[in-house]
N, C-alpha and C. Protein backbone atom coordinates (compact mmCIF):
# COMPACT_ATOMS: atom_id res chain seq x y z
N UNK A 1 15.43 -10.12 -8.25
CA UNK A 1 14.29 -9.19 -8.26
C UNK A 1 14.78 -7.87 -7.66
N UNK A 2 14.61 -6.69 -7.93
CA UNK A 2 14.79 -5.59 -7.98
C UNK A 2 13.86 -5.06 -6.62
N UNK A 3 14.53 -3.97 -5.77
CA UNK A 3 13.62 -3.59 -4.85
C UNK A 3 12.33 -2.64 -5.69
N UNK A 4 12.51 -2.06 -6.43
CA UNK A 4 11.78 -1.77 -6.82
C UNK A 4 9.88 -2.98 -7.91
N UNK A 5 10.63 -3.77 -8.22
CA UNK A 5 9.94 -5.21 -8.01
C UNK A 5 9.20 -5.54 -7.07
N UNK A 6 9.99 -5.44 -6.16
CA UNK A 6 9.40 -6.44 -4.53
C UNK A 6 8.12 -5.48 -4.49
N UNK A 7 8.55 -4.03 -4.62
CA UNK A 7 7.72 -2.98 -4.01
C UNK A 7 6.06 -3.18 -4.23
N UNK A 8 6.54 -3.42 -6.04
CA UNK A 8 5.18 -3.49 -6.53
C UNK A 8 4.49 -4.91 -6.28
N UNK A 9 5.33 -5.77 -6.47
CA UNK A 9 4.51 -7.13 -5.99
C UNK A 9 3.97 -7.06 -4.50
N UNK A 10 4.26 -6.08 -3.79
CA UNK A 10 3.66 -6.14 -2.62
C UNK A 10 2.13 -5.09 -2.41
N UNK A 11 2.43 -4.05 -3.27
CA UNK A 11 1.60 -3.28 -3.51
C UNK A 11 0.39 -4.23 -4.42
N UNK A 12 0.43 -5.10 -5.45
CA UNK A 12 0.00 -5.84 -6.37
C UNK A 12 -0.66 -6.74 -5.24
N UNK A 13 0.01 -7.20 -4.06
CA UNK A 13 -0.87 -8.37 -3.30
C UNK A 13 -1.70 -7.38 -2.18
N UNK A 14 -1.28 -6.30 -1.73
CA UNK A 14 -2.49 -5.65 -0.91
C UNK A 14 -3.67 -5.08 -1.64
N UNK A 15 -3.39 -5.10 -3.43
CA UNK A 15 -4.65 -4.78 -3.91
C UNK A 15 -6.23 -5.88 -4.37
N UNK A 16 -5.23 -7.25 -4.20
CA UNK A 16 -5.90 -8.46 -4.14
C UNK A 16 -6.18 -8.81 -2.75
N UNK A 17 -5.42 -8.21 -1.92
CA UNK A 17 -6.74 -8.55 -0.79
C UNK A 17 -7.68 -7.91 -0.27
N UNK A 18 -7.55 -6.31 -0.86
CA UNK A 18 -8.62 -5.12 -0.56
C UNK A 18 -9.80 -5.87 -1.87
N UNK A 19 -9.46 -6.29 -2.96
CA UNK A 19 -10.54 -7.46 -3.53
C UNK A 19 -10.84 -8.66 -3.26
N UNK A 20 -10.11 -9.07 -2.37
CA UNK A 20 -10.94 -10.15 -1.24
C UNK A 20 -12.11 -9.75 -0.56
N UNK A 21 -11.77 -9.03 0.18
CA UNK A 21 -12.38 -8.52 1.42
C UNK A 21 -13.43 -8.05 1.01
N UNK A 22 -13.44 -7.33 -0.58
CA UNK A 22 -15.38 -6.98 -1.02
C UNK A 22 -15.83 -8.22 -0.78
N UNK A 23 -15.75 -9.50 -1.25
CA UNK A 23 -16.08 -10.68 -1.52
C UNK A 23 -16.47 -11.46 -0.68
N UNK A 24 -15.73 -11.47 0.49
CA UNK A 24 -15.79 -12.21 1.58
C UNK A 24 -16.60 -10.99 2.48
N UNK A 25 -16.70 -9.69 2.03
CA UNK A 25 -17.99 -9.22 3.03
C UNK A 25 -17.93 -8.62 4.23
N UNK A 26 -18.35 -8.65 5.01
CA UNK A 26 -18.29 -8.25 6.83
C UNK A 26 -17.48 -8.58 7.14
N UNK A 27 -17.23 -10.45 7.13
CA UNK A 27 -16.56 -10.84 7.98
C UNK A 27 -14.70 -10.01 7.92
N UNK A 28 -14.45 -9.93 6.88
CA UNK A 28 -13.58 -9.28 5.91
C UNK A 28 -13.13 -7.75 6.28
N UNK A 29 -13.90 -7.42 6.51
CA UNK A 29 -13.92 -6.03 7.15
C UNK A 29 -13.79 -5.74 8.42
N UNK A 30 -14.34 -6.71 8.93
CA UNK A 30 -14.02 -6.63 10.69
C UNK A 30 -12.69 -7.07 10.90
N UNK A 31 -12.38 -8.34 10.44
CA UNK A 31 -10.86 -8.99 10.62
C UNK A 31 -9.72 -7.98 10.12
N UNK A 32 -9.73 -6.84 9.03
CA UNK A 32 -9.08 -6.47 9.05
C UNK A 32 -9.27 -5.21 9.42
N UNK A 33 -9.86 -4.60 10.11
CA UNK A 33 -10.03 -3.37 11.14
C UNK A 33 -10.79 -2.16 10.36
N UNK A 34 -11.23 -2.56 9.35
CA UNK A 34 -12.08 -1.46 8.72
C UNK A 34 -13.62 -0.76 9.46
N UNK A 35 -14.20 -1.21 10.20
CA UNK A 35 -14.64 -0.63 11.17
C UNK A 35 -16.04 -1.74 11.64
N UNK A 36 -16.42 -1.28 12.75
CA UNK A 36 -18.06 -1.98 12.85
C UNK A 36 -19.02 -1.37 11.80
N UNK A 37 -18.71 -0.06 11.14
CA UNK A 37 -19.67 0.72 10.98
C UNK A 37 -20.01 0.17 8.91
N UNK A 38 -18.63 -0.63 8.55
CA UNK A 38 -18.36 -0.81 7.50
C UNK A 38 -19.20 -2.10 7.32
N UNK A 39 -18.78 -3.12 7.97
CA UNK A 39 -19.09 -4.64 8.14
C UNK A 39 -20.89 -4.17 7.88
N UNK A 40 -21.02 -3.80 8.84
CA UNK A 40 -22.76 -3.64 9.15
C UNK A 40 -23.62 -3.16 7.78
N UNK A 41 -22.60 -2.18 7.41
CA UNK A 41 -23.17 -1.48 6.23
C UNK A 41 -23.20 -2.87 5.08
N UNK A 42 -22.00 -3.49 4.93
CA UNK A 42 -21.71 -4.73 3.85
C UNK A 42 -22.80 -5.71 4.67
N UNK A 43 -23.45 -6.12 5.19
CA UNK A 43 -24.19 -6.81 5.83
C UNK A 43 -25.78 -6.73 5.47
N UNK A 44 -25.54 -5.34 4.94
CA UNK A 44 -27.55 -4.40 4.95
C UNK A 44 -27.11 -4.35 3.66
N UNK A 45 -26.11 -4.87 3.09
CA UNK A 45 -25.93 -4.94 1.01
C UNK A 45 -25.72 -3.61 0.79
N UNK A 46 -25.40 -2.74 1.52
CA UNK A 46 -25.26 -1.28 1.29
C UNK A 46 -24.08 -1.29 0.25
N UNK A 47 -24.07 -0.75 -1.23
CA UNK A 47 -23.08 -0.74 -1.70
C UNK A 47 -21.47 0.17 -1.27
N UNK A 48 -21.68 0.70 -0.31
CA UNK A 48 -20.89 1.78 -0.24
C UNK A 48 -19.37 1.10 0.49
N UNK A 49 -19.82 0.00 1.25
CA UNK A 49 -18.26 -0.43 1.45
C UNK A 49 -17.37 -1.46 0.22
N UNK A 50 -18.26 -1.62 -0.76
CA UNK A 50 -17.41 -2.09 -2.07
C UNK A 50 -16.99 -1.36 -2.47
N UNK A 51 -17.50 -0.11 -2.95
CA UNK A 51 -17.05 1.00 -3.77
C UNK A 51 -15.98 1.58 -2.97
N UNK A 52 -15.49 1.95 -1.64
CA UNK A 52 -14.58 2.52 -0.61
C UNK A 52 -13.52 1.53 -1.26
N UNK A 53 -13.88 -0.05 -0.80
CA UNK A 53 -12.55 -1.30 -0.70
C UNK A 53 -12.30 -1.06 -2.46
N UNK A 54 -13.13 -0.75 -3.02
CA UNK A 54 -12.72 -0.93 -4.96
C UNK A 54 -11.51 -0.41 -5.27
N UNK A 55 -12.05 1.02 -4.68
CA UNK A 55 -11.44 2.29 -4.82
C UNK A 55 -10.06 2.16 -4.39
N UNK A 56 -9.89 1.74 -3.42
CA UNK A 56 -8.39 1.47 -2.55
C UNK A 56 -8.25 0.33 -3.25
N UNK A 57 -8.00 -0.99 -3.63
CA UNK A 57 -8.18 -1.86 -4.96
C UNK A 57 -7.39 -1.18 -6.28
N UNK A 58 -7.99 -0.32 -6.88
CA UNK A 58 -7.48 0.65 -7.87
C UNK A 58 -6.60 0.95 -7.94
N UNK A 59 -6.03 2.28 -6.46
CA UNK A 59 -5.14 3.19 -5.83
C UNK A 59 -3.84 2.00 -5.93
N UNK A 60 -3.85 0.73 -5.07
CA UNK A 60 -3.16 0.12 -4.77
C UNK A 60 -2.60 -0.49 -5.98
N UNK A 61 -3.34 -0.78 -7.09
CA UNK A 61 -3.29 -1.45 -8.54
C UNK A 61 -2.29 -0.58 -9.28
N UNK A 62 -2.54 0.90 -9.04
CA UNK A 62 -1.93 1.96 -9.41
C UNK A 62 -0.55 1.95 -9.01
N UNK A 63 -0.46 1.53 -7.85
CA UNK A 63 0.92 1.98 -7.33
C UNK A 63 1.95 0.81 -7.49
N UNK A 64 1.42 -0.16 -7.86
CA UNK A 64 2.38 -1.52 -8.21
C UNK A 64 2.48 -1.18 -9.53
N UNK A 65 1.62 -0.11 -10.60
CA UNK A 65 2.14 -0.26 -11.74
C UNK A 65 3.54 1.11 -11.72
N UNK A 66 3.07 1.72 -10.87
CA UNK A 66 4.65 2.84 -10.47
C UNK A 66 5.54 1.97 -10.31
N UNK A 67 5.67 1.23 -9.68
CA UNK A 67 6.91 0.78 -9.08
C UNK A 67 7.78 -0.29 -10.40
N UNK A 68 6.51 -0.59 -10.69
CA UNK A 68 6.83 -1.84 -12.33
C UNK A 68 7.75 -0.86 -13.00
N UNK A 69 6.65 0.46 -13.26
CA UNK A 69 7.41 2.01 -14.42
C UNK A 69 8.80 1.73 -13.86
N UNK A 70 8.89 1.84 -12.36
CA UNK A 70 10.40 2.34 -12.40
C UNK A 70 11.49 1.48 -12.14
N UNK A 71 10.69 -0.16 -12.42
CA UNK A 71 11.95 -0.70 -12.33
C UNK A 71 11.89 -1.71 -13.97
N UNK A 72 11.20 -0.73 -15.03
CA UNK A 72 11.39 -0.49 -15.88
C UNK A 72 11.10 -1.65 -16.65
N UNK A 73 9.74 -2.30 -16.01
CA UNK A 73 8.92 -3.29 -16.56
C UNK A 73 7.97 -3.18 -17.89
N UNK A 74 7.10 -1.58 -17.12
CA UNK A 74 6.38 -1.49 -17.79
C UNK A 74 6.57 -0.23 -18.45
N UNK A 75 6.10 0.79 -19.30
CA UNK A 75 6.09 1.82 -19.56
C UNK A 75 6.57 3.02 -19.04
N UNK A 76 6.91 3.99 -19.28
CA UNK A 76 7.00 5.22 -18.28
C UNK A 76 5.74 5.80 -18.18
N UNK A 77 5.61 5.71 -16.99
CA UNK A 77 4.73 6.76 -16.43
C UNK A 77 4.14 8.45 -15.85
N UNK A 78 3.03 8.88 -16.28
CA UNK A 78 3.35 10.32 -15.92
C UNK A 78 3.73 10.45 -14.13
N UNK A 79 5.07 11.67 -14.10
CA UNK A 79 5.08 12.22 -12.93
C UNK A 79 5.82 10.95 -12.38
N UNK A 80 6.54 9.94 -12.87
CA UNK A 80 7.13 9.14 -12.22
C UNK A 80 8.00 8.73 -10.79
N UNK A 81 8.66 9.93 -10.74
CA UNK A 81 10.07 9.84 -9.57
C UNK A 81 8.80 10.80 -8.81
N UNK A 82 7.90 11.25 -8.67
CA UNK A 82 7.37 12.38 -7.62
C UNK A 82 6.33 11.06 -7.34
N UNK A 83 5.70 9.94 -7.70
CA UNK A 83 5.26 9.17 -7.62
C UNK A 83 5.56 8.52 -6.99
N UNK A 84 6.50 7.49 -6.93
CA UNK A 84 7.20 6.83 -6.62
C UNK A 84 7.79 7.53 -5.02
N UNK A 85 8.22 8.23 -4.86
CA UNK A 85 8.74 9.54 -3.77
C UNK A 85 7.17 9.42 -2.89
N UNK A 86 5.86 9.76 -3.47
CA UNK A 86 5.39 9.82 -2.69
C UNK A 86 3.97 8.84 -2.12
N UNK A 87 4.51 7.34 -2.61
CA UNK A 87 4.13 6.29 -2.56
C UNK A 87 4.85 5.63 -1.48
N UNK A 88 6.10 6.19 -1.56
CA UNK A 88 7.66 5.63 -0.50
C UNK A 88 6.67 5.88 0.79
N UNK A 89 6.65 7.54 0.56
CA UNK A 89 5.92 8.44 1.85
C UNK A 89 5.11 7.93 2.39
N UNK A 90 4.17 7.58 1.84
CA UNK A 90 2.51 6.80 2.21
C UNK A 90 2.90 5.70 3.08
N UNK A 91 3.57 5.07 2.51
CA UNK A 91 3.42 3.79 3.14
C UNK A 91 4.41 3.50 4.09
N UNK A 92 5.53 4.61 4.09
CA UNK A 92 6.19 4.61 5.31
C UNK A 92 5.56 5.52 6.39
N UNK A 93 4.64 6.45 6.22
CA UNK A 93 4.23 6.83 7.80
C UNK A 93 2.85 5.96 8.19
N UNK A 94 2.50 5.39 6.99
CA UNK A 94 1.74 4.53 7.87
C UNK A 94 2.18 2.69 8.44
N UNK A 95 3.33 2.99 8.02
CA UNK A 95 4.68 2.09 8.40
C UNK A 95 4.73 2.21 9.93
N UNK A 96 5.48 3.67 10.36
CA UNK A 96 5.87 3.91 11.41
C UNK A 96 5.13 3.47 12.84
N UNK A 97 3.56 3.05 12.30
CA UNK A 97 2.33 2.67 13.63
C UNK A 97 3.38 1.34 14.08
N UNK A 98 4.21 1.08 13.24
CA UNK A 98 4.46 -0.54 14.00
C UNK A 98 5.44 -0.30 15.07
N UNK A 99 5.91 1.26 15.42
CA UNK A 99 6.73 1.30 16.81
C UNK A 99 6.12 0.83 17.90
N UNK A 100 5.23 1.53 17.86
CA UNK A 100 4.29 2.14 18.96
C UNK A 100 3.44 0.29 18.74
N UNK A 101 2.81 0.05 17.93
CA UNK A 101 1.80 -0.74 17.98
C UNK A 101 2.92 -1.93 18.62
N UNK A 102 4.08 -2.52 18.46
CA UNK A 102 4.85 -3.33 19.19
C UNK A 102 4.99 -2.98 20.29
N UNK A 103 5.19 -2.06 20.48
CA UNK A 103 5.62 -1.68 22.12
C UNK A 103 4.49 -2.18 23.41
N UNK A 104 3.32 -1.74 22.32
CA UNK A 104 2.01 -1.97 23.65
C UNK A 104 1.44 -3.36 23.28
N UNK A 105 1.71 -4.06 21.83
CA UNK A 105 1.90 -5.74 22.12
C UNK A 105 2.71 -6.40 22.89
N UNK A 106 3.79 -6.10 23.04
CA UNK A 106 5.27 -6.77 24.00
C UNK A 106 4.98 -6.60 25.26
N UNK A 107 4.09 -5.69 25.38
CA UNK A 107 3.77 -4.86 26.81
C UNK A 107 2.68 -5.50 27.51
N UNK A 108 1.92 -5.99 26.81
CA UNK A 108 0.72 -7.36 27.50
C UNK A 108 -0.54 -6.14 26.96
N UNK A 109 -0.47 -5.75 25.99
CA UNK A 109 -1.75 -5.30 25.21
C UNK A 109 -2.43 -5.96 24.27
N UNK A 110 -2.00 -7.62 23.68
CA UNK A 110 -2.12 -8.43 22.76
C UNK A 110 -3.73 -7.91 22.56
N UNK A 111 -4.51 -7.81 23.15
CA UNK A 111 -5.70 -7.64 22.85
C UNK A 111 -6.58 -6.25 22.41
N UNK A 112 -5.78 -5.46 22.36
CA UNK A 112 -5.59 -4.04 21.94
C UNK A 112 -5.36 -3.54 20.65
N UNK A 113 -4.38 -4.53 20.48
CA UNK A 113 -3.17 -4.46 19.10
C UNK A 113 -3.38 -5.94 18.65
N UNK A 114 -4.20 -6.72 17.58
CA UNK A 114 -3.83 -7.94 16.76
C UNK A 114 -2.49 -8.16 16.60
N UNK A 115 -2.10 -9.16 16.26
CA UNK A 115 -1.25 -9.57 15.30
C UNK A 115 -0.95 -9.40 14.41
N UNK A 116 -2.03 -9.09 13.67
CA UNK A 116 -2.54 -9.21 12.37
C UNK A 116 -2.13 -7.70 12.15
N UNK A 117 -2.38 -6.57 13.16
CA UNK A 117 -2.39 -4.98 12.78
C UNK A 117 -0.68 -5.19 13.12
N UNK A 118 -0.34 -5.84 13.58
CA UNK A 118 1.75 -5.82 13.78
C UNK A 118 2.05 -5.73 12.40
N UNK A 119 1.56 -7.25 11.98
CA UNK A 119 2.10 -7.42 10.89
C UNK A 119 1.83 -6.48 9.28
N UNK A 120 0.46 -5.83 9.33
CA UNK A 120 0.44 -5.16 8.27
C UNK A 120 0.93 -3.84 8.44
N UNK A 121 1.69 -3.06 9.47
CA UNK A 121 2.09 -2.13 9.87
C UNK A 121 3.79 -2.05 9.40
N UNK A 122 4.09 -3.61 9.58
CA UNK A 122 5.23 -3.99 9.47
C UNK A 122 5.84 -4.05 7.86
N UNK A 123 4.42 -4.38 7.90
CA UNK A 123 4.63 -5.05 5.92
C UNK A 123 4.52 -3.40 5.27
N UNK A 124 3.41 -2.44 5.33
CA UNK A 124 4.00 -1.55 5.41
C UNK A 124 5.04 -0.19 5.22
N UNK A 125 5.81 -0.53 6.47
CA UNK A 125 7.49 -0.26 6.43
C UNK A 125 8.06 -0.16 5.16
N UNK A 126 7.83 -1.84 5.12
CA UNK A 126 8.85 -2.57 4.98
C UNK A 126 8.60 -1.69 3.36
N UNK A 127 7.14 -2.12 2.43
CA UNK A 127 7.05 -1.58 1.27
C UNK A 127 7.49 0.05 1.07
N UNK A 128 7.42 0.81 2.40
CA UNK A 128 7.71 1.86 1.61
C UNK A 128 9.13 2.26 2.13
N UNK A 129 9.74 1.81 2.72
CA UNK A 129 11.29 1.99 2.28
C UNK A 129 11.85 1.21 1.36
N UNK A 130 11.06 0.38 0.40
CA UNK A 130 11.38 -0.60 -0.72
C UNK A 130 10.91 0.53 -1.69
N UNK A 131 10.00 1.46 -1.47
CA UNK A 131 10.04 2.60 -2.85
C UNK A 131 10.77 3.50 -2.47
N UNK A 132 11.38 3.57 -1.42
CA UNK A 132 12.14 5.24 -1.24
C UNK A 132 13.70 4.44 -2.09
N UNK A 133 13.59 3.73 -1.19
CA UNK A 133 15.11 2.74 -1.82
C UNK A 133 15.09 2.58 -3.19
N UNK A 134 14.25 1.92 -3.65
CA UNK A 134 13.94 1.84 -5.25
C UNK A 134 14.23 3.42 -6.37
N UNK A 135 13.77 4.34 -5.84
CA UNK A 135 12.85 5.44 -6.27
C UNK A 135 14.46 6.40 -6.35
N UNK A 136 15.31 6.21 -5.04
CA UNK A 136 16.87 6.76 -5.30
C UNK A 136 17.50 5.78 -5.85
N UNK A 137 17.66 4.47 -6.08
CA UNK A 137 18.70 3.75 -7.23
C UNK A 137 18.38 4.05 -8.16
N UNK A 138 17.00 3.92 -8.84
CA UNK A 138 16.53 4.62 -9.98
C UNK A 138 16.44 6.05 -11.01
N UNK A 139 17.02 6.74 -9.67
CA UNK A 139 16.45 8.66 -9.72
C UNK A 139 17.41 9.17 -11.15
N UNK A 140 18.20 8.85 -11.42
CA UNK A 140 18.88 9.40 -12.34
C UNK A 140 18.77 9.59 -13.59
N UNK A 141 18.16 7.47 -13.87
CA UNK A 141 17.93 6.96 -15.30
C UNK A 141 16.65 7.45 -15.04
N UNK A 142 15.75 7.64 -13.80
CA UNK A 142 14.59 7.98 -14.44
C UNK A 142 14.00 9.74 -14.58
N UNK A 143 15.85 10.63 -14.36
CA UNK A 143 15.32 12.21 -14.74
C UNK A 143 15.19 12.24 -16.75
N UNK A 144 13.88 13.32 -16.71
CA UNK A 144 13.64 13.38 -18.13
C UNK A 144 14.69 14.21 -18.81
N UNK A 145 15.24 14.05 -19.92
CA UNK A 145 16.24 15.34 -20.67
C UNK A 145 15.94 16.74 -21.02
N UNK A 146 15.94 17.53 -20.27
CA UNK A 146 15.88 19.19 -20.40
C UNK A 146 15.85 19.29 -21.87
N UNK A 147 13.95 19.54 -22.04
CA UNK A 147 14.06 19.76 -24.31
C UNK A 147 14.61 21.19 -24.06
N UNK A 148 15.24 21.50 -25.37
CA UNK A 148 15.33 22.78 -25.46
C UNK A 148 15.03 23.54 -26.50
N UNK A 149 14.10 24.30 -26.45
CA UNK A 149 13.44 25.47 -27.69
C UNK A 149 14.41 25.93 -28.42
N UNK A 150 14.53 25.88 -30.01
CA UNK A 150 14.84 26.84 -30.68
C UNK A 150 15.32 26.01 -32.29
């Protein structure tokens, strides 16, 4: 399997659990840190935290099919390598919380910092230096050929 593979199958499973979590509701929302203000709302049937979790659902659906484009599963995609580049981005600075968020777990903050926020901080990382990595083995076969007029 191709890092660029892994990327998207990982992107592909955080978009099935942002479609869990409509499903399963409050409880779903609290466990994974989306807020009190979210849960409560999914609680009063307020549609607005399905449509938020859908939406990110989508985004995430989207970005496993980038990563498929560029490890040349599925189709080419528009804007591919700037995609891919800035999918890497995304998910590595929101990667980077897992310095800091270990430090003040190791540190006797367990109750501050889940487990649970280690590990998706970690996971993460991990996906978006699997698209930066991906996104430069790829960069070459995936520049377009300069058309030229005349």
């Amino acid at each position: 399997m191709s890092v660029l593979q892994l990327a998207g199958v990982s992107s592909a499973c955080v978009a099935a659990l942002h479609l869990a979590i409509v499903f399963v509701g409050a409880p779903g929302y609290r466990y994974f840190g989306a807020g009190e203000r979210m849960a409560r709302l999914s609680e009063q049937g307020s549609p607005t935290p399905a449509l938020v979790t859908g939406a990110l659902t989508v985004v995430f659906g989207v970005w496993a099919a980038y990563a498929f484009s560029g490890a040349g599963l599925v189709r080419r995609l528009p804007l591919l390598r700037t995609g891919l580049l800035a999918i890497g981005v995304i998910y590595t600075l929101r990667g980077l919380l897992f310095g800091p968020q270990a430090v003040w777990f190791f540190s006797g903050h367990r109750s501050q910092v889940p487990l649970r926020q280690l590990v998706v901080s970690g996971a993460a990382l991990l996906t978006g230096l699997a698209y930066l990595a991906g996104a430069q083995q790829v960069w070459a076969r995936l520049k377009r050929p300069v058309r030229r007029e005349g």
